[in-house]
Structure formats: structure tokens, C-alpha cells
N, C-alpha and C. Protein backbone atom coordinates (compact mmCIF):
# COMPACT_ATOMS: atom_id res chain seq x y z
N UNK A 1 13.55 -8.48 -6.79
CA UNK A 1 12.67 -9.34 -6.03
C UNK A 1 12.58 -10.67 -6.76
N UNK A 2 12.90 -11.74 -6.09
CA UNK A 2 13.13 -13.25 -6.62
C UNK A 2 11.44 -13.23 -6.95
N UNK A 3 11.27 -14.49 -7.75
CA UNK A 3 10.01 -14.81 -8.28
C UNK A 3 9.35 -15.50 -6.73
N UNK A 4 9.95 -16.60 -5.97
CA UNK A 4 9.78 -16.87 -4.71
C UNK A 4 9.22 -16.43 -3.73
N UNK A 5 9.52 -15.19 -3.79
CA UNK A 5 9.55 -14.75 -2.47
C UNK A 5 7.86 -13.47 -2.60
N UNK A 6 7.22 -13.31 -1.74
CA UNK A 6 6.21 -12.48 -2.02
C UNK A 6 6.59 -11.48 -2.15
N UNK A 7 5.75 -10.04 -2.41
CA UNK A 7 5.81 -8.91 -2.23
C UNK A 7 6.11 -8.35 -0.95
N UNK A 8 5.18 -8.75 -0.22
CA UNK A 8 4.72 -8.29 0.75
C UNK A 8 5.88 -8.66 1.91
N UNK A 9 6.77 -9.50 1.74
CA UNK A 9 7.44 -10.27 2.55
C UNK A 9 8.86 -9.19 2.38
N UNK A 10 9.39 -8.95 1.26
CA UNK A 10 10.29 -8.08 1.10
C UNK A 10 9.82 -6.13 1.38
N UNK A 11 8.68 -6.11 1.10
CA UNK A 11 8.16 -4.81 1.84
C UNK A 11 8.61 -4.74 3.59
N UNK A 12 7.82 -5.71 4.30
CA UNK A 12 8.18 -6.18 5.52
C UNK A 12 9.67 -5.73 6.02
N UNK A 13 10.32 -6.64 5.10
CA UNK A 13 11.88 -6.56 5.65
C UNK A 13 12.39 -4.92 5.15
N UNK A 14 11.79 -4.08 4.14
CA UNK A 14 12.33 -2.85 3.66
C UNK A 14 12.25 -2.14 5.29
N UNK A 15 10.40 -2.38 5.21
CA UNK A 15 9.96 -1.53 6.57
C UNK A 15 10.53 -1.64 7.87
N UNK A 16 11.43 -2.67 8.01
CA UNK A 16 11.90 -3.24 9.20
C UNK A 16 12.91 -2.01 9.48
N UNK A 17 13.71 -2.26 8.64
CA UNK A 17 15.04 -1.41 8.54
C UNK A 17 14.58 -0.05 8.48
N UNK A 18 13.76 0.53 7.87
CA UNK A 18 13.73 1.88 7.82
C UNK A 18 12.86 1.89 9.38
N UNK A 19 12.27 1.37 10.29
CA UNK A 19 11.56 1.89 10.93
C UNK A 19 13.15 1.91 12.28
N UNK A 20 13.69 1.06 12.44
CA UNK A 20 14.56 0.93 12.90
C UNK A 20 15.41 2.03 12.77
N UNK A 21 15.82 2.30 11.51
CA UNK A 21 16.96 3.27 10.72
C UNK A 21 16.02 4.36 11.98
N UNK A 22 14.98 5.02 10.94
CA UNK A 22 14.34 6.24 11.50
C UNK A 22 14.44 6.42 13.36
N UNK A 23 13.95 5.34 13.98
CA UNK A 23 14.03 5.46 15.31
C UNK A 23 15.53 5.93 16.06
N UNK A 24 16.71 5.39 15.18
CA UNK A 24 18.04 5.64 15.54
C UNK A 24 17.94 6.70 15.52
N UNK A 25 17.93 7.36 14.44
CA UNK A 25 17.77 8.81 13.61
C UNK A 25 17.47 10.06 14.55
N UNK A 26 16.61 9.53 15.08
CA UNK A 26 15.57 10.56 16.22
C UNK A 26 16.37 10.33 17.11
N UNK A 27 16.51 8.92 17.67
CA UNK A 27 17.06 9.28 19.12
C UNK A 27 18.81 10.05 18.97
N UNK A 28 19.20 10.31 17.80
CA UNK A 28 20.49 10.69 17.47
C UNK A 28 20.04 12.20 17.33
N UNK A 29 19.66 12.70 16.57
CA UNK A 29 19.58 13.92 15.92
C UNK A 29 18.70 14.57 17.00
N UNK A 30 17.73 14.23 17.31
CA UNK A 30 16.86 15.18 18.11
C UNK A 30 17.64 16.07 19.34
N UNK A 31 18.30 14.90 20.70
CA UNK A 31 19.39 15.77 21.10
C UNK A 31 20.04 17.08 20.65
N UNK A 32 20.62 16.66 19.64
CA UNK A 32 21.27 17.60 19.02
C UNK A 32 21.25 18.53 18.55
N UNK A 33 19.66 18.71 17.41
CA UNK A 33 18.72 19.97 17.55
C UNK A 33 18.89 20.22 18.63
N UNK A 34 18.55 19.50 19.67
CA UNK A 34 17.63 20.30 20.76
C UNK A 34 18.64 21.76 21.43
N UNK A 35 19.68 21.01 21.63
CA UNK A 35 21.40 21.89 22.11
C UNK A 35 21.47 22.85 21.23
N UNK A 36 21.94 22.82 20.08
CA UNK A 36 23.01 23.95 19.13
C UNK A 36 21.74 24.16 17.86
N UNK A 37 20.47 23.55 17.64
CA UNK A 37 20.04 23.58 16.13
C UNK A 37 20.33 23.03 14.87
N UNK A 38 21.52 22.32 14.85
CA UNK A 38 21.74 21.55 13.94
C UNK A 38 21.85 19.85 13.57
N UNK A 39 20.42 19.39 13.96
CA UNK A 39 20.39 18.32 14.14
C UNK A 39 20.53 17.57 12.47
N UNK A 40 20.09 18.35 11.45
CA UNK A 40 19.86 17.94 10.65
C UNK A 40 20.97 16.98 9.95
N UNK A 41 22.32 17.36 9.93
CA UNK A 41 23.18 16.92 8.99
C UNK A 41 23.68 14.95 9.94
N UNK A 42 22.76 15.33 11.10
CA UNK A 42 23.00 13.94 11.86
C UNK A 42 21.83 12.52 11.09
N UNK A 43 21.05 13.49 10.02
CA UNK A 43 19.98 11.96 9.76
C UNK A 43 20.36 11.17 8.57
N UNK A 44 22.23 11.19 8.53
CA UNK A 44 22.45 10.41 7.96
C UNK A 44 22.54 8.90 8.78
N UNK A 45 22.80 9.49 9.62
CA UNK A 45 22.62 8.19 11.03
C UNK A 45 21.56 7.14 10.71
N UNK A 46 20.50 7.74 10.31
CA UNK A 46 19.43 6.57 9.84
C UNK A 46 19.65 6.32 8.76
N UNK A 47 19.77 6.61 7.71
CA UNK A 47 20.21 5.58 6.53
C UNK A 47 21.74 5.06 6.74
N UNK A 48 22.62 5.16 7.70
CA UNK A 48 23.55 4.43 7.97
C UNK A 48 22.65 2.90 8.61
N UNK A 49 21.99 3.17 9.59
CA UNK A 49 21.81 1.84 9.67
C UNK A 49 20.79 1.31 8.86
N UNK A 50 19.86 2.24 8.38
CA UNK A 50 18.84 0.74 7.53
C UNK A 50 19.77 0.59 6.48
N UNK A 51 20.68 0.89 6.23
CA UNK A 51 21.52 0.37 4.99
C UNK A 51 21.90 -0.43 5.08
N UNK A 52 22.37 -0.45 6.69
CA UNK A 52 23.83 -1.81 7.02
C UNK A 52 22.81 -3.13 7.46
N UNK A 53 21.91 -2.72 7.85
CA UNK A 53 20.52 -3.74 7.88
C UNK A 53 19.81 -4.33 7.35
N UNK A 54 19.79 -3.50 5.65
CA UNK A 54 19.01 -3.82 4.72
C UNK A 54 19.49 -5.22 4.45
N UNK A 55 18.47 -5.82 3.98
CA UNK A 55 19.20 -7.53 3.51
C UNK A 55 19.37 -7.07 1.72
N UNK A 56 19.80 -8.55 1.09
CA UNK A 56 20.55 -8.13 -0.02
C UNK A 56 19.32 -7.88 -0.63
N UNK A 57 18.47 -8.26 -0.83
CA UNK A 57 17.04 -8.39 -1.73
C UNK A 57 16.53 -7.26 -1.44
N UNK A 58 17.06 -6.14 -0.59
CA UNK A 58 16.09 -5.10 -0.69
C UNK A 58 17.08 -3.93 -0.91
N UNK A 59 16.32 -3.04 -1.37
CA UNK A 59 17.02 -1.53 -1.89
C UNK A 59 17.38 -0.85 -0.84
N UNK A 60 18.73 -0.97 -0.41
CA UNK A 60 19.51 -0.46 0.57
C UNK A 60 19.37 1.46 0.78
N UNK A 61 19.44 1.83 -0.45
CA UNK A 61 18.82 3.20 -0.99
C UNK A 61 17.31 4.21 -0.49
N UNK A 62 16.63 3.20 -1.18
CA UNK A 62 15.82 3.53 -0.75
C UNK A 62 14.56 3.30 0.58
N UNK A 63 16.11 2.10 1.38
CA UNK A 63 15.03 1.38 3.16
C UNK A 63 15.97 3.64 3.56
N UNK A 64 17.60 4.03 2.99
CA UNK A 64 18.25 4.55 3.78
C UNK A 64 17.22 5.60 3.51
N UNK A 65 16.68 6.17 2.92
CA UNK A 65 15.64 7.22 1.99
C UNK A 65 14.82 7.41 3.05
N UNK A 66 14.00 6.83 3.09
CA UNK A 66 12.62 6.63 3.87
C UNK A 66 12.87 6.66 5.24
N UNK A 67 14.34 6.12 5.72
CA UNK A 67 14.62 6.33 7.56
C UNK A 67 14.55 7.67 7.68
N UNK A 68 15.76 8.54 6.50
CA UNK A 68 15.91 9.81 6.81
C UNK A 68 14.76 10.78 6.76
N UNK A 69 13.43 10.22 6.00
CA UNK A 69 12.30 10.59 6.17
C UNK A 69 12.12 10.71 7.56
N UNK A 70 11.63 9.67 7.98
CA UNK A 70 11.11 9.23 9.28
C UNK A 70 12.03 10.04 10.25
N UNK A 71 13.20 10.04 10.32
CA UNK A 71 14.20 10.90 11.15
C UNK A 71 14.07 12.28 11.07
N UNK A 72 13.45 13.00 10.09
CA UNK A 72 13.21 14.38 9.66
C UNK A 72 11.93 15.08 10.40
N UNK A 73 10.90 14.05 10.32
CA UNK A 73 9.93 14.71 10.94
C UNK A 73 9.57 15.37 12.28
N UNK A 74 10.33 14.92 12.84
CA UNK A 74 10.30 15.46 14.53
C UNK A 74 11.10 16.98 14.35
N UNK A 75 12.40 16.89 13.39
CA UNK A 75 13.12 17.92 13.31
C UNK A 75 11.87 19.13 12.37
N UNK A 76 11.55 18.96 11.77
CA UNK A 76 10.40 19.66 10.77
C UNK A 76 9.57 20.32 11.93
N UNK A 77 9.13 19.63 12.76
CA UNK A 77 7.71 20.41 13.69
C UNK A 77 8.65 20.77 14.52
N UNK A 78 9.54 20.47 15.13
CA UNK A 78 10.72 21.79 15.96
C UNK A 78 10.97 22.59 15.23
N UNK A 79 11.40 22.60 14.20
CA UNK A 79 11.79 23.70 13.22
C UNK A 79 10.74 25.16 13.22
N UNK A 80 9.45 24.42 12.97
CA UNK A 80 8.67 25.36 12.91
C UNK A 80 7.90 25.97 13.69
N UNK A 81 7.82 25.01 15.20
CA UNK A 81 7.61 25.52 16.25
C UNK A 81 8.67 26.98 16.74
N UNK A 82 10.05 26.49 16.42
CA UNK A 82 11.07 27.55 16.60
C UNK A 82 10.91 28.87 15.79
N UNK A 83 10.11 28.24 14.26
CA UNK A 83 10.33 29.67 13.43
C UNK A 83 8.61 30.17 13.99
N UNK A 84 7.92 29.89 14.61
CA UNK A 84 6.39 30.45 14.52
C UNK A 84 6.27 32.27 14.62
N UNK A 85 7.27 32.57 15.57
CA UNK A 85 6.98 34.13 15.86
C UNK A 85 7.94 34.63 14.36
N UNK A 86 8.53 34.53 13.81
CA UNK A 86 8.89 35.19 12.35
C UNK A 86 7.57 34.72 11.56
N UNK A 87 7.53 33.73 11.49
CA UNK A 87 6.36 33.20 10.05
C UNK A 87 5.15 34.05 10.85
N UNK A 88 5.07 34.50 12.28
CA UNK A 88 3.60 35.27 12.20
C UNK A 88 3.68 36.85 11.65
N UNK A 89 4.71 37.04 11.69
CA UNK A 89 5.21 38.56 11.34
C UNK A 89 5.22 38.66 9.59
N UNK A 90 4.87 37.75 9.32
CA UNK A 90 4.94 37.90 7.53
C UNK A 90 3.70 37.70 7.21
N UNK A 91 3.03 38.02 5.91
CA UNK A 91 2.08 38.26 5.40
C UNK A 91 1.43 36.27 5.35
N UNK A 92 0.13 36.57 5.01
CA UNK A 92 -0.65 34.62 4.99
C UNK A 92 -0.05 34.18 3.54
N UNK A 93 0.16 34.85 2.47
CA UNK A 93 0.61 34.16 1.61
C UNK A 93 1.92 33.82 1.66
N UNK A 94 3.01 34.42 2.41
CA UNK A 94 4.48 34.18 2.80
C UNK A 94 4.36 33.30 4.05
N UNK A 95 3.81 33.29 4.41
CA UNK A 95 3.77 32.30 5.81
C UNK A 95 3.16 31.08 5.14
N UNK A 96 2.50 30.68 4.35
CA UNK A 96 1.79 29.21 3.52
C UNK A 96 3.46 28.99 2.52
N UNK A 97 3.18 30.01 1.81
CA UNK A 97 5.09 29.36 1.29
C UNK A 97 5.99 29.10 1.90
N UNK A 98 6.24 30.06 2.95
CA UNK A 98 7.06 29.77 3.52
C UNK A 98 7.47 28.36 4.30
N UNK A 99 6.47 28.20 5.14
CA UNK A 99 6.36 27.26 5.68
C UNK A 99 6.30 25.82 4.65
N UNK A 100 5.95 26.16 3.55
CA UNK A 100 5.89 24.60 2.61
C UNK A 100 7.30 24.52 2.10
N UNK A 101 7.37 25.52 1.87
CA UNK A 101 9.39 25.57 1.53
C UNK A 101 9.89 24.83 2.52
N UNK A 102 9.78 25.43 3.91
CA UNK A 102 10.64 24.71 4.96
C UNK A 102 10.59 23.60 5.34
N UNK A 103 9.31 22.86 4.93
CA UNK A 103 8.97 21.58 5.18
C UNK A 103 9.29 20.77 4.26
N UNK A 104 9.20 21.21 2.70
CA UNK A 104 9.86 20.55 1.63
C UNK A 104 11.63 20.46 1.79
N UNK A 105 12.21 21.30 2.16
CA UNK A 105 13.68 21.62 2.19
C UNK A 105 14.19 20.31 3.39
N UNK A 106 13.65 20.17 4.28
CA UNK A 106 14.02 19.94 5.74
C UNK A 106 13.56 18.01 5.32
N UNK A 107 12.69 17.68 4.75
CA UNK A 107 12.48 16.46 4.34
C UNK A 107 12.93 16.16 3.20
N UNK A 108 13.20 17.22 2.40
CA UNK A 108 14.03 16.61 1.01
C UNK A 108 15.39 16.04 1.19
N UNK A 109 16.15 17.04 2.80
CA UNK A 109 17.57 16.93 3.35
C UNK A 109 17.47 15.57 3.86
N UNK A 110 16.55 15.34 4.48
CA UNK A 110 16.52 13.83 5.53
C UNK A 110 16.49 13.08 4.35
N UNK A 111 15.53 12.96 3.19
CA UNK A 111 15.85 11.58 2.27
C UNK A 111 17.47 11.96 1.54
N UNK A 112 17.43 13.00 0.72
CA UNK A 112 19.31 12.90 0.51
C UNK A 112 20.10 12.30 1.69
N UNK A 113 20.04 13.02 2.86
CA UNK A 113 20.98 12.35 3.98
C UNK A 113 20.75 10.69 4.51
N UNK A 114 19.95 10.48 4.22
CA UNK A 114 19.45 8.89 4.51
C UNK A 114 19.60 8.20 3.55
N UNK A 115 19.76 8.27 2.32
CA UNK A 115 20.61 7.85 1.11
C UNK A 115 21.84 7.67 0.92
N UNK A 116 22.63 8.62 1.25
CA UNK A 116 23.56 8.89 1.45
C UNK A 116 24.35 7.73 2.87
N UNK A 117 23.67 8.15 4.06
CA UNK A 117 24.36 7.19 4.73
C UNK A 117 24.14 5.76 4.53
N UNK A 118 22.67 5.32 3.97
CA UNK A 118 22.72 4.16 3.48
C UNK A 118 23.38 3.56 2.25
N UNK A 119 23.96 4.35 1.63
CA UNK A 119 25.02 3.80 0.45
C UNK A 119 26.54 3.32 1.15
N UNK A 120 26.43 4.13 2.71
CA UNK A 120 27.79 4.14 3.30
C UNK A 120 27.80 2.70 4.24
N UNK A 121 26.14 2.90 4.57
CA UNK A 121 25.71 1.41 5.58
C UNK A 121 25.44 0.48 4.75
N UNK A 122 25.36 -0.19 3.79
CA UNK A 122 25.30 -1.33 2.67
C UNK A 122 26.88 -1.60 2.49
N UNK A 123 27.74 -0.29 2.15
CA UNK A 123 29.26 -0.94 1.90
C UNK A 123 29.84 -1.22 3.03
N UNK A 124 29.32 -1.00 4.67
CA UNK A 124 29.90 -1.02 5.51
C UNK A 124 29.39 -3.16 5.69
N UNK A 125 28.59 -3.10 5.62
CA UNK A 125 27.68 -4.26 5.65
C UNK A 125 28.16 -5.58 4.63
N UNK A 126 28.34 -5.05 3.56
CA UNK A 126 29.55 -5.61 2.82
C UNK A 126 30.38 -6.02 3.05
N UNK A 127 31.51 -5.25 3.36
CA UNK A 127 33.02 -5.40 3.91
C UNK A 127 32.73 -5.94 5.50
N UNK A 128 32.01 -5.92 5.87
CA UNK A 128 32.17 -7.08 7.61
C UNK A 128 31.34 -7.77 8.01
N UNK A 129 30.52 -8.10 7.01
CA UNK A 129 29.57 -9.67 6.25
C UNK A 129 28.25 -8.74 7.08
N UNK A 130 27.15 -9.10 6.15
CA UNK A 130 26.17 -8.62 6.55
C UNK A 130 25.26 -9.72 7.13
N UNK A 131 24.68 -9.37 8.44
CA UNK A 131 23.97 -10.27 8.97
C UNK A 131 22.17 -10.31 8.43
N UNK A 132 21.51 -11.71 8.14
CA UNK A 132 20.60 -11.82 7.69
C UNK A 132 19.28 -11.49 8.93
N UNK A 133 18.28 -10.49 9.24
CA UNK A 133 17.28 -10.25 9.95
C UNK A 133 16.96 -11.37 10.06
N UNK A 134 15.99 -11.83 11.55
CA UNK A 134 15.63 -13.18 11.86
C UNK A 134 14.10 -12.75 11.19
């Protein structure tokens, strides 16, 4: 972060991209759950684009991090809407783990996968000039 420029101004532009990233994310992955169940390995889609979006001053990493967040959560409450009749068949202390496992696992995947594609959307952004957000 240049001495210039505020905080708050480069937060802005992080949030831009990840809210963007994330919205792709969903409208990509959710489909896809919805069909076969495996929407998940699609929320690299959102850190592909807040990556390729990110401007240079901001952490391409971690705008791709936070999309795949944002892209995860819709998949998380399907998930568990889908698992509800197993998690009721197990005991209250396996159903509280359980369920925090699955929610930790399923959002830990969306920030790896949103990292991941945003390391791929920054070099893509790179190599075919990256355009500056208005």
C-alpha cells in the first residue's frame, strides 16, 4: 500500500473484486451443485476473476481467498440442507461436530480454491495487460 493512497480506498478496490469474484462463483457453481453435487471444485471460478481484476496494489491472493469464501456459502447451506436426515440420525454431540467439520472443510475448500484460481487470474491479467477498475 503506497503512502498516498488511503486505506480505505485500497480495501474498496480489494472488496470490489472479491464481491464480483464471489457473485461469478455462485452464479457458476451453484448450477452445478444443483445437477450432479459437485459444485465445489468450480469456486475456483471466483478467485479466477477477482484475481484477473485485482489491480496491482492489491493482494490478488487474498481479493481470490475471500471470493472463494463468498462462493462457498450458498454451497455450505445446500450441503447441509442435503445432509439434514443423516446428521438427524446421529447422536447431538456428532451432529454439532459434524456439522462444524462440514462447514469448516467446505469453506476452507472455497478459500484454497479461490487462491488458487486467483494466482491463475493475476498471471492471466499479466500476460494480456491488466485493465485498471474505473
Amino acid at each position: 500500500m503506497s503512502s498516498t493512497t488511503a486505506p480505505s480506498t485500497d480495501r474498496a478496490r480489494l472488496w470490489r473484486c472479491v464481491l464480483l469474484g464471489g457473485a461469478v462463483g455462485v452464479a457458476v457453481a451453484l448450477p452445478v451443485y444443483g445437477q450432479g453435487g459437485q459444485g465445489g471444485p468450480l469456486l475456483f471460478v471466483a478467485g479466477l476473476v477477482a484475481g484477473y481484476l485485482a489491480p496491482e496494489a492489491v493482494d490478488a491472493y487474498a481479493a481470490g481467498g475471500r471470493a472463494g469464501l463468498i462462493a462457498a456459502l450458498p454451497l455450505v447451506v445446500w450441503f447441509l440442507y442435503d445432509s439434514t436426515t443423516w446428521f438427524l440420525w446421529q447422536d447431538g454431540w456428532f451432529r454439532t461436530v459434524g456439522s462444524l467439520l462440514a462447514i469448516a472443510f467446505v469453506l476452507g475448500a472455497g478459500y484454497f480454491a479461490g487462491g488458487i484460481g486467483a494466482g491463475i487470474g493475476g498471471w492471466l491479467a499479466v500476460q494480456f495487460g491488466r485493465n485498471e477498475p474505473s
